[in-house]
PDB file of N, CA and C in Angstrom:
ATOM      1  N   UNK A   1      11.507  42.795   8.361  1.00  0.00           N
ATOM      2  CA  UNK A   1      11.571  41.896   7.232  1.00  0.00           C
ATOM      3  C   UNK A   1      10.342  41.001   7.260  1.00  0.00           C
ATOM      4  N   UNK A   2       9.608  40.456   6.034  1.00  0.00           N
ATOM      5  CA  UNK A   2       8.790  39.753   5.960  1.00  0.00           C
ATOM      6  C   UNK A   2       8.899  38.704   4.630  1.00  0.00           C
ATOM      7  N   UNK A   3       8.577  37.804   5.557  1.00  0.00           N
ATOM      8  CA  UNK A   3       8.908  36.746   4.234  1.00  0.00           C
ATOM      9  C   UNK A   3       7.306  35.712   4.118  1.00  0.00           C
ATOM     10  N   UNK A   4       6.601  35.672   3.406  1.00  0.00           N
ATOM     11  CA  UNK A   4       5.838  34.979   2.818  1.00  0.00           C
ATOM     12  C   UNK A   4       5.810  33.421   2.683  1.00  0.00           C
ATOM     13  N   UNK A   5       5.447  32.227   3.343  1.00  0.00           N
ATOM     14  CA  UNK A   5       6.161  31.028   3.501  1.00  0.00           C
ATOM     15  C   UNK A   5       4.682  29.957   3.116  1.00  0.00           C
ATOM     16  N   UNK A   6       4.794  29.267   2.542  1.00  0.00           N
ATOM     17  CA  UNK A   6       3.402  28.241   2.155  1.00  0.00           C
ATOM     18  C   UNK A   6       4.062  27.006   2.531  1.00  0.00           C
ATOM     19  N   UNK A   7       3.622  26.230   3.930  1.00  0.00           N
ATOM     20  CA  UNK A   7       3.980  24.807   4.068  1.00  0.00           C
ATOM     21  C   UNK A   7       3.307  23.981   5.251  1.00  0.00           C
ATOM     22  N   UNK A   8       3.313  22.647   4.961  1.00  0.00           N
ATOM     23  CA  UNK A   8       2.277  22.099   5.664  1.00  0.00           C
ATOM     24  C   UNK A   8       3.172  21.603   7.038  1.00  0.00           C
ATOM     25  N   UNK A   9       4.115  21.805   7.288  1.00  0.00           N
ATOM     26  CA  UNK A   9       5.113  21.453   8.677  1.00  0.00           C
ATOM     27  C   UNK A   9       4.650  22.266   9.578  1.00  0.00           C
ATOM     28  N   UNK A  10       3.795  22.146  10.580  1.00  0.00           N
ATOM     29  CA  UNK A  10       3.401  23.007  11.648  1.00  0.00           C
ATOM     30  C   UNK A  10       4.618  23.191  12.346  1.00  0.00           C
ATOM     31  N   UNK A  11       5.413  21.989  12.501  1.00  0.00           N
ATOM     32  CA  UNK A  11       6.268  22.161  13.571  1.00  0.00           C
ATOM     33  C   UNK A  11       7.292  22.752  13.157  1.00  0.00           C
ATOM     34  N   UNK A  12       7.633  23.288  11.967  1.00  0.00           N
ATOM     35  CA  UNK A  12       8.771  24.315  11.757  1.00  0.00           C
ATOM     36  C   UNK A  12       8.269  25.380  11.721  1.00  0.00           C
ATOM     37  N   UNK A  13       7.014  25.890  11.219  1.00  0.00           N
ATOM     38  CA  UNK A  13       6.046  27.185  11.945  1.00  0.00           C
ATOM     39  C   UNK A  13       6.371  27.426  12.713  1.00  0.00           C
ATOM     40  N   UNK A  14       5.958  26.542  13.762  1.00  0.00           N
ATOM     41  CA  UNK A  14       6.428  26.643  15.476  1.00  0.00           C
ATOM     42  C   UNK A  14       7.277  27.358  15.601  1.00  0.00           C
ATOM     43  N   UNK A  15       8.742  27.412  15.426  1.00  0.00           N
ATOM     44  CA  UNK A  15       9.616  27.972  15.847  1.00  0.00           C
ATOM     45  C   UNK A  15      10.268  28.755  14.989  1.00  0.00           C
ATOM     46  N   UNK A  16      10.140  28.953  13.791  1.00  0.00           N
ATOM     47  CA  UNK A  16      10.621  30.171  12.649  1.00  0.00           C
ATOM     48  C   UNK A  16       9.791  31.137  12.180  1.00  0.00           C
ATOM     49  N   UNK A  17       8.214  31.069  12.562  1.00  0.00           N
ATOM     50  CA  UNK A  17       7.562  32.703  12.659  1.00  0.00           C
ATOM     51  C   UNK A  17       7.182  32.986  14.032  1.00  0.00           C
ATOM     52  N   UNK A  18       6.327  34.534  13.560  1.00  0.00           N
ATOM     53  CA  UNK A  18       6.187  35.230  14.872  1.00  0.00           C
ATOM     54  C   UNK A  18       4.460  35.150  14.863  1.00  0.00           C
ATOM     55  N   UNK A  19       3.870  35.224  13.282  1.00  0.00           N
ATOM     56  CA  UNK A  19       2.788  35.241  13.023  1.00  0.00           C
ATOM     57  C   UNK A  19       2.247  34.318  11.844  1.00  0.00           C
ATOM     58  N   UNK A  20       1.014  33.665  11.670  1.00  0.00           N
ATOM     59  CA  UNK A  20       0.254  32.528  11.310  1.00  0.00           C
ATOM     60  C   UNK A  20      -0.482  33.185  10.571  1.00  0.00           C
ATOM     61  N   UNK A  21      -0.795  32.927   9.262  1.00  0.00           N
ATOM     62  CA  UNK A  21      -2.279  32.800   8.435  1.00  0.00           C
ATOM     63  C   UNK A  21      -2.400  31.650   8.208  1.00  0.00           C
ATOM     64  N   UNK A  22      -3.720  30.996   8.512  1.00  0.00           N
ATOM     65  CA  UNK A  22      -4.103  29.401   8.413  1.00  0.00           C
ATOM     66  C   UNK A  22      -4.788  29.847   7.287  1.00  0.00           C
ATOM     67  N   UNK A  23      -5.277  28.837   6.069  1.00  0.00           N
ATOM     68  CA  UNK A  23      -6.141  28.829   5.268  1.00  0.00           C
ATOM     69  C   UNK A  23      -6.717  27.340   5.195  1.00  0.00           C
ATOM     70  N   UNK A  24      -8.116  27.123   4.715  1.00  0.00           N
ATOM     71  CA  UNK A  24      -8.857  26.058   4.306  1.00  0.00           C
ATOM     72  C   UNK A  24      -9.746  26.032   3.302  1.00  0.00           C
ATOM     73  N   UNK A  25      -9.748  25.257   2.280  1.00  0.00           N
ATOM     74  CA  UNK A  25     -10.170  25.822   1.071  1.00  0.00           C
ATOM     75  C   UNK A  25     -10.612  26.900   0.662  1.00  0.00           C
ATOM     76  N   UNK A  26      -9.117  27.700   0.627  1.00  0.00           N
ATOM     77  CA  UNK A  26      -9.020  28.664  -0.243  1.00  0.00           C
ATOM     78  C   UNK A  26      -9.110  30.268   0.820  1.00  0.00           C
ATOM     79  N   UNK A  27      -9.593  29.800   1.584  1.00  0.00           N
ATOM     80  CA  UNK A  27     -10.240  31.028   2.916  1.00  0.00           C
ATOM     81  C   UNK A  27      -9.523  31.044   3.995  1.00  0.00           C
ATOM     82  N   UNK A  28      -9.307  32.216   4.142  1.00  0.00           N
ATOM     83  CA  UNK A  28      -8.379  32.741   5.497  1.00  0.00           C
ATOM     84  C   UNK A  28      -9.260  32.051   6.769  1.00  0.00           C
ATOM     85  N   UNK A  29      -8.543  31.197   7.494  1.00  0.00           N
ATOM     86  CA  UNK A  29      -9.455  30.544   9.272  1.00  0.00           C
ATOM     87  C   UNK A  29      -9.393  31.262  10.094  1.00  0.00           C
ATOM     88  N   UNK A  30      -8.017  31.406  10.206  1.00  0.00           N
ATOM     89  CA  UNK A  30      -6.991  32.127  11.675  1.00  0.00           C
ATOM     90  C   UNK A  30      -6.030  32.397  11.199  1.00  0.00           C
ATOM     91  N   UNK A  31      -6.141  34.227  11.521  1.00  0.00           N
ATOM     92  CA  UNK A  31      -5.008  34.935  11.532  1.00  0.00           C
ATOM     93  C   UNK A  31      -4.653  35.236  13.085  1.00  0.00           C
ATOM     94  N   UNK A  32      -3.143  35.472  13.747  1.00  0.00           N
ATOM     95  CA  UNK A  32      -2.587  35.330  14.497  1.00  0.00           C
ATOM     96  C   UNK A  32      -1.388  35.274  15.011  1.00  0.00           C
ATOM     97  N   UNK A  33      -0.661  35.457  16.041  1.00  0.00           N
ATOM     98  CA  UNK A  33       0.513  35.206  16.622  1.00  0.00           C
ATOM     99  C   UNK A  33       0.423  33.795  16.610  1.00  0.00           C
ATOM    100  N   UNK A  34       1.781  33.407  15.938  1.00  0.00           N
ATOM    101  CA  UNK A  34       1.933  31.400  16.073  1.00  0.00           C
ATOM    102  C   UNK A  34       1.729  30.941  17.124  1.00  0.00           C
ATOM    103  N   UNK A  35       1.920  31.621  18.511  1.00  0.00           N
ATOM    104  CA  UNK A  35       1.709  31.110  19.578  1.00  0.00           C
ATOM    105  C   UNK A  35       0.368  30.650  19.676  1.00  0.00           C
ATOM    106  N   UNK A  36      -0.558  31.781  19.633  1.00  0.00           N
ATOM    107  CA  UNK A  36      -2.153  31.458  19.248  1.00  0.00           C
ATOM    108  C   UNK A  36      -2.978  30.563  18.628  1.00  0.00           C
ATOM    109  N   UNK A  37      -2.005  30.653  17.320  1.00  0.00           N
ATOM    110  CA  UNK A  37      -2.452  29.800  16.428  1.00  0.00           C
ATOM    111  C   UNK A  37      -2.143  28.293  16.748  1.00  0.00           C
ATOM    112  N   UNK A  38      -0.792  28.494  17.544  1.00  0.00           N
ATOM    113  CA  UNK A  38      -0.830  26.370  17.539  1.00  0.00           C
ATOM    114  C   UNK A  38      -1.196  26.057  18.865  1.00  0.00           C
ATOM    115  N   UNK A  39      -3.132  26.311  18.993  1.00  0.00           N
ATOM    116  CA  UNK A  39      -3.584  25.622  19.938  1.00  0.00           C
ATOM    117  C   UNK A  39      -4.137  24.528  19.383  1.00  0.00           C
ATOM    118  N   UNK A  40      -4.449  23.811  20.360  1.00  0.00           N
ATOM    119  CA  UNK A  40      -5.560  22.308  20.248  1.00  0.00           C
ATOM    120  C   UNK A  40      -6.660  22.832  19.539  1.00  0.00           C
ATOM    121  N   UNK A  41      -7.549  23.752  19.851  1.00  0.00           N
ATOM    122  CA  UNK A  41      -9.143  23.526  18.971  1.00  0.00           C
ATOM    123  C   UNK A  41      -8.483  24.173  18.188  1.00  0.00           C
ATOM    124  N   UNK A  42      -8.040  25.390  17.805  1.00  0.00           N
ATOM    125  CA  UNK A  42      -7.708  25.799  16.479  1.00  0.00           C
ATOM    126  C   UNK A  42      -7.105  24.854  15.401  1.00  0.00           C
ATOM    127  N   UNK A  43      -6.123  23.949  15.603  1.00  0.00           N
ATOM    128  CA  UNK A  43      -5.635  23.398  14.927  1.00  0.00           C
ATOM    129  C   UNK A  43      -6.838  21.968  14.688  1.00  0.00           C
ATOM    130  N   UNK A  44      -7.467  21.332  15.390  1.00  0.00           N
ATOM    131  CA  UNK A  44      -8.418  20.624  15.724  1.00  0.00           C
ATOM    132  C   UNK A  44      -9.357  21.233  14.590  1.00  0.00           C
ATOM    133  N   UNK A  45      -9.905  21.956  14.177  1.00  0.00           N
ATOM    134  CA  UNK A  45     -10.727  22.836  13.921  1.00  0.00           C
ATOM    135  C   UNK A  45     -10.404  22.949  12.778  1.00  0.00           C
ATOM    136  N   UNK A  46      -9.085  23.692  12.579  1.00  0.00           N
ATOM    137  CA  UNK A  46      -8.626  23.253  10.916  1.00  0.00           C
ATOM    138  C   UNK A  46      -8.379  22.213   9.790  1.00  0.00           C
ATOM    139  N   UNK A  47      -7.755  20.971  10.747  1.00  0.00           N
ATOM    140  CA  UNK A  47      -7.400  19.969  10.272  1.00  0.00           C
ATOM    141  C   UNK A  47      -9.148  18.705  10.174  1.00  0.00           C
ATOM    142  N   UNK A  48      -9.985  19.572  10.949  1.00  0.00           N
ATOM    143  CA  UNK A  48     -10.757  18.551  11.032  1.00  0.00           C
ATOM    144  C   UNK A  48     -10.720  17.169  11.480  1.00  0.00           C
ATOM    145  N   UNK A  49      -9.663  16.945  12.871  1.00  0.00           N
ATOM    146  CA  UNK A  49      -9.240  16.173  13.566  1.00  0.00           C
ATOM    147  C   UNK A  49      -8.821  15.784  14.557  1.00  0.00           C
ATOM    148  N   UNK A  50      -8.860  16.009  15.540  1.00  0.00           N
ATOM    149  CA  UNK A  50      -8.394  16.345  16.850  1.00  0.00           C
ATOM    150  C   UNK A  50      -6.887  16.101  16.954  1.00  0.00           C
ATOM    151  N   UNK A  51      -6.456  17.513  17.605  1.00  0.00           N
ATOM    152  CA  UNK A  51      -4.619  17.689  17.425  1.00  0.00           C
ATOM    153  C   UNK A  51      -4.337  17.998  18.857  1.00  0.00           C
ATOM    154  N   UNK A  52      -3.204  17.443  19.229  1.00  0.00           N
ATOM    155  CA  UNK A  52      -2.717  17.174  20.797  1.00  0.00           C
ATOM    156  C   UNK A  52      -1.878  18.487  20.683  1.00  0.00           C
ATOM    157  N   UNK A  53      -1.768  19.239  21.081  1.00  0.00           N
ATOM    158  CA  UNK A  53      -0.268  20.342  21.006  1.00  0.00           C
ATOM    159  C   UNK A  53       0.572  20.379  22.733  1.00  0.00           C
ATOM    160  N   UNK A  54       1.629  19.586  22.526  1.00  0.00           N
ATOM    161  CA  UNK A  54       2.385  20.235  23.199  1.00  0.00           C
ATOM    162  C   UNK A  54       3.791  20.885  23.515  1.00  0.00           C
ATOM    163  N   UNK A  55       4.013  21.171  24.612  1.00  0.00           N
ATOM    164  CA  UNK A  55       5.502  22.683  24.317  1.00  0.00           C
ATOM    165  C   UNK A  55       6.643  21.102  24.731  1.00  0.00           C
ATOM    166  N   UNK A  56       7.455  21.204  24.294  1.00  0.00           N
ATOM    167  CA  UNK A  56       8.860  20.521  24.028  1.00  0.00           C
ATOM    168  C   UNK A  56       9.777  21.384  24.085  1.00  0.00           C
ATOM    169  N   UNK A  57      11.221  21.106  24.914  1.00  0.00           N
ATOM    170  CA  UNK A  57      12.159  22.162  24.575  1.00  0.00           C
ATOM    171  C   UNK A  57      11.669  24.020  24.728  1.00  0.00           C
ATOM    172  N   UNK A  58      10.445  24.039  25.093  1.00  0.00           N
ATOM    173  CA  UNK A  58       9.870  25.793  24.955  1.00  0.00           C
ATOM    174  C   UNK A  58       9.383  26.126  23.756  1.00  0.00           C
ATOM    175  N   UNK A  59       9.359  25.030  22.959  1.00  0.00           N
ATOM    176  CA  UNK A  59       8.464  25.109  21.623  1.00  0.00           C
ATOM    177  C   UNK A  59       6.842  24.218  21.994  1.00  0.00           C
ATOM    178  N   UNK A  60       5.922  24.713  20.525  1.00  0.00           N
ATOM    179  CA  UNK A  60       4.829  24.040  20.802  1.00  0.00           C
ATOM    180  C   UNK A  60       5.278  23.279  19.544  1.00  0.00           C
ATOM    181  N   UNK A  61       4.545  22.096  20.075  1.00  0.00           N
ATOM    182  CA  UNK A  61       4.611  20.732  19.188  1.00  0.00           C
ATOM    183  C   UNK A  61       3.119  20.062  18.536  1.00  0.00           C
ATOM    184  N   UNK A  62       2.672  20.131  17.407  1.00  0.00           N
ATOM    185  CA  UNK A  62       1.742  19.256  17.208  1.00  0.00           C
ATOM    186  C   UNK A  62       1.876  18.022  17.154  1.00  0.00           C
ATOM    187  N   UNK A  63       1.017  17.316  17.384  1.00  0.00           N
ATOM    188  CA  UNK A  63       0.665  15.635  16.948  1.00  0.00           C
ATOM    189  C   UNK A  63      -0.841  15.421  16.419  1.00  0.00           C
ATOM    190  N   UNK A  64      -0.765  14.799  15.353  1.00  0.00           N
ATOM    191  CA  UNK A  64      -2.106  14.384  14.825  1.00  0.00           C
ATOM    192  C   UNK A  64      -2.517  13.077  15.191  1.00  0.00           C
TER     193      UNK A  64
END
């Protein structure tokens, strides 16, 4: 099954997919396993801000 999802909550990403397409104006960044995708420079990198990620509970967690 695949479901198609557009939203800016990283942290429900986190734990309800398996795989990530990031976009930034308009352009694919990082494609990926979510795991991959919710690192520090990647997300750092996207947001244009430096992002702390860490695992909580066995999930990864952002903070901006």
């Amino acid at each position: 099954l695949t479901v198609v999802m557009a939203t800016h909550d990283l942290n429900a990403v986190s734990h309800i997919t398996t795989h990530t397409a990031m976009l930034k104006k308009g352009s694919f960044v990082h494609v990926s396993t979510t795991r991959e995708a919710m690192q520090s420079a990647v997300l750092s990198r996207l947001y244009d801000t430096p992002v702390d990620v860490f695992v909580h509970n066995g999930r990864q967690v952002a903070l901006f």
